[in-house]
Protein backbone atom coordinates (compact mmCIF):
# COMPACT_ATOMS: atom_id res chain seq x y z
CA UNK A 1 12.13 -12.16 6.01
CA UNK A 2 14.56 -12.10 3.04
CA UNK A 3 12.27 -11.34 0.10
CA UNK A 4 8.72 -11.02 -0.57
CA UNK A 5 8.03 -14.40 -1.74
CA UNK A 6 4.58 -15.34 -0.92
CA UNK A 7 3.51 -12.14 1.02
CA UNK A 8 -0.28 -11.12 -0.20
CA UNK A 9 0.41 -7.78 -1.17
CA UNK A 10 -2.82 -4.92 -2.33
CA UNK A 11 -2.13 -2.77 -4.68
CA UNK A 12 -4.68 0.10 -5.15
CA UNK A 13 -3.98 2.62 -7.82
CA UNK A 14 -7.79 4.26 -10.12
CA UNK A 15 -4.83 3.56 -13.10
CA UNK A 16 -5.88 0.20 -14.16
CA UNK A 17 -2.43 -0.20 -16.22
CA UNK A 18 -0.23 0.82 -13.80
CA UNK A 19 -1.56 -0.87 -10.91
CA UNK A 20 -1.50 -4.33 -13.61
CA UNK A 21 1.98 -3.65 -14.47
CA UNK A 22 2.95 -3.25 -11.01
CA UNK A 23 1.15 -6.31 -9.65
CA UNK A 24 3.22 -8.35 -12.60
CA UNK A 25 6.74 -6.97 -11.10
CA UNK A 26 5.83 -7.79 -8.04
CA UNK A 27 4.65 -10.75 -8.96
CA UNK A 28 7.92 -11.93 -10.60
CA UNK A 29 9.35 -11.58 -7.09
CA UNK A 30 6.98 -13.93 -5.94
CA UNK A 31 3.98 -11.74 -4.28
CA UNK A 32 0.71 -12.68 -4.65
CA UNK A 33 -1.10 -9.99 -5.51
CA UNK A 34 -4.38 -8.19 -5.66
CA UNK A 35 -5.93 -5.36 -7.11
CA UNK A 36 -8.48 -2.30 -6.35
CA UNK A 37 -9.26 0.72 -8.73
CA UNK A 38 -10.20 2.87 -5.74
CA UNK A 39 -10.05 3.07 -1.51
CA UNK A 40 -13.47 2.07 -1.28
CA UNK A 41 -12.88 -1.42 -2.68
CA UNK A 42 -9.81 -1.85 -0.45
CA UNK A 43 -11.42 -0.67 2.69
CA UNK A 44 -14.71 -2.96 1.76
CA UNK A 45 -12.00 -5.73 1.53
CA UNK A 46 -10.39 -5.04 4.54
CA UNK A 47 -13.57 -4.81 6.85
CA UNK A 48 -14.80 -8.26 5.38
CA UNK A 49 -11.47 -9.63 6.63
CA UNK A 50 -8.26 -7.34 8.23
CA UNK A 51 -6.09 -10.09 7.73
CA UNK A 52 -6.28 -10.79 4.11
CA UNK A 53 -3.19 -8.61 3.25
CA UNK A 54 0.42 -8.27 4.34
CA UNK A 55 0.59 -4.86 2.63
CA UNK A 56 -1.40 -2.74 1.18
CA UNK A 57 0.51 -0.42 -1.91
CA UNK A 58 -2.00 2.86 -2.22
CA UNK A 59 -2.13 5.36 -4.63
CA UNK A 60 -2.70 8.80 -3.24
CA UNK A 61 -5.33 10.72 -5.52
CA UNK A 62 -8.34 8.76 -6.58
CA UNK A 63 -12.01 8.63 -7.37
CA UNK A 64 -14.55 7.53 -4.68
CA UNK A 65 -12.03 7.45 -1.99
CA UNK A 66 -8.65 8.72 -1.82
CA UNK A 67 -5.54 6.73 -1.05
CA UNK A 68 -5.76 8.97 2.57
CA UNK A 69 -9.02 8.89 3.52
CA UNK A 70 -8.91 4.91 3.18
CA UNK A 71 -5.77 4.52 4.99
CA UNK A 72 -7.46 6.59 7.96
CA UNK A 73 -10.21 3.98 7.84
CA UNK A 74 -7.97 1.20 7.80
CA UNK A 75 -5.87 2.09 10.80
CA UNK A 76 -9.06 2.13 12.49
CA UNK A 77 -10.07 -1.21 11.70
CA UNK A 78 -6.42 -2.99 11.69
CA UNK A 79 -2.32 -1.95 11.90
CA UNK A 80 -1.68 -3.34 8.22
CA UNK A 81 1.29 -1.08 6.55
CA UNK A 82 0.26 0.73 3.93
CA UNK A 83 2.67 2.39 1.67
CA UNK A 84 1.92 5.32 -0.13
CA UNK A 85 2.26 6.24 -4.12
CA UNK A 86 2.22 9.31 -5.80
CA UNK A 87 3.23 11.28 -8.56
CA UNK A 88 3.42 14.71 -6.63
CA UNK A 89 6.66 15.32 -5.04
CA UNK A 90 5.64 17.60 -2.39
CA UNK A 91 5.34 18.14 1.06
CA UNK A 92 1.78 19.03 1.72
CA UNK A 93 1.38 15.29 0.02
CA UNK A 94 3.82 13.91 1.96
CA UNK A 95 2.43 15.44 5.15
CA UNK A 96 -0.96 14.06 4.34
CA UNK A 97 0.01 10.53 3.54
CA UNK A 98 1.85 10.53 6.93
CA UNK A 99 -0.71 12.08 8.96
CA UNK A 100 -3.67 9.61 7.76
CA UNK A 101 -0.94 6.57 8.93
CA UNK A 102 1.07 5.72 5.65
CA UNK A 103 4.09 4.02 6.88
CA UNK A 104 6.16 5.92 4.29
CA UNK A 105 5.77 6.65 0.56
CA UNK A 106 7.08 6.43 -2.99
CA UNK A 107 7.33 8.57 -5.77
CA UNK A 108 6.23 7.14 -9.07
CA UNK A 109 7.71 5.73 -11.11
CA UNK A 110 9.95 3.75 -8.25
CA UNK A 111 12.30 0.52 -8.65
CA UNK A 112 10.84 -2.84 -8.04
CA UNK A 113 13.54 -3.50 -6.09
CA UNK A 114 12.92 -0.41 -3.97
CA UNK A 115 9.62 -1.08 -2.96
CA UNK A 116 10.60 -4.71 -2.12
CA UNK A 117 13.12 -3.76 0.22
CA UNK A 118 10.42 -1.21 1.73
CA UNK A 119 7.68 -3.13 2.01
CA UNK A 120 9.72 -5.73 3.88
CA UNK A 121 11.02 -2.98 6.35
CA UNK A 122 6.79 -1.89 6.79
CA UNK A 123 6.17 -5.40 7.73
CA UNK A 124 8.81 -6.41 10.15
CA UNK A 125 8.54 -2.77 11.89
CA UNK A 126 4.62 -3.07 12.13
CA UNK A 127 4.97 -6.46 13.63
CA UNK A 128 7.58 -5.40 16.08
CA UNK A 129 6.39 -1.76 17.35
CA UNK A 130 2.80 -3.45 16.64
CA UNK A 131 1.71 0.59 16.01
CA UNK A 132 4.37 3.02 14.44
C-alpha cells in the first residue's frame, strides 16, 4: 500500500468544519470518506457493519460519546485502527487515547501528508499483528 487511494476512511470530529475540511484533504488524496459529529454515530455505524471502514480518524473530546469511550466499544466489536485527534498536548490525553486502543494520535492541526503516511502504517500493522 503506497497511498491512500480508495481506502474508506471515518472521520469523527463534534466540529462540523473541521471534520469537512479534513474529509476534502483527504479526499484530494483519493480517500473516500465519511463523516460523524459524535462516537455514538460511529459506533452505531460500526455495529451495523465492522467492515465498512479501513480507518476510523476520531476526535478525542465530544458530546454524546467521547472519541475514547467509542474506541473502547469498537475494539470490542472489531480490530479497525483508529487514530486519535486532539487539540490537548498532554499526557493524561495521550495515556487515555492509548489505553481505550487508539493506535496512535495526532495533534491538531497536523499535515495531510502526515496522517496519510500514518494511517497507512495503522492499516498494514493491524492487518499483520491482527491486534496491536
Amino acid at each position: 500500500m503506497k497511498d491512500i487511494t480508495g481506502l474508506k476512511l471515518a472521520i469523527v470530529d463534534d466540529t462540523k468544519i473541521s471534520a469537512l475540511a479534513l474529509g476534502k484533504m483527504l479526499d484530494k488524496k483519493g480517500a473516500i470518506t465519511f463523516t460523524f459529529i459524535n462516537g455514538l454515530e460511529i459506533l452505531e455505524r460500526i455495529q451495523e457493519d465492522s467492515n465498512a471502514f479501513d480507518c476510523i480518524i476520531m476526535d478525542v473530546f465530544m458530546p454524546k460519546m467521547d472519541g475514547v469511550e467509542a474506541t473502547k466499544q469498537i475494539k470490542k466489536i472489531c480490530n479497525i485502527p483508529v487514530i486519535g485527534l486532539t487539540a490537548c498536548d498532554n499526557d493524561p490525553t495521550a495515556s487515555l487515547m492509548i489505553d481505550a486502543g487508539m493506535y496512535a494520535f495526532l495533534l491538531k492541526p497536523c499535515p495531510v501528508s502526515k496522517m496519510e503516511t500514518l494511517i497507512i502504517k495503522a492499516i498494514l500493522d493491524t492487518k499483520k499483528n491482527k491486534k496491536w
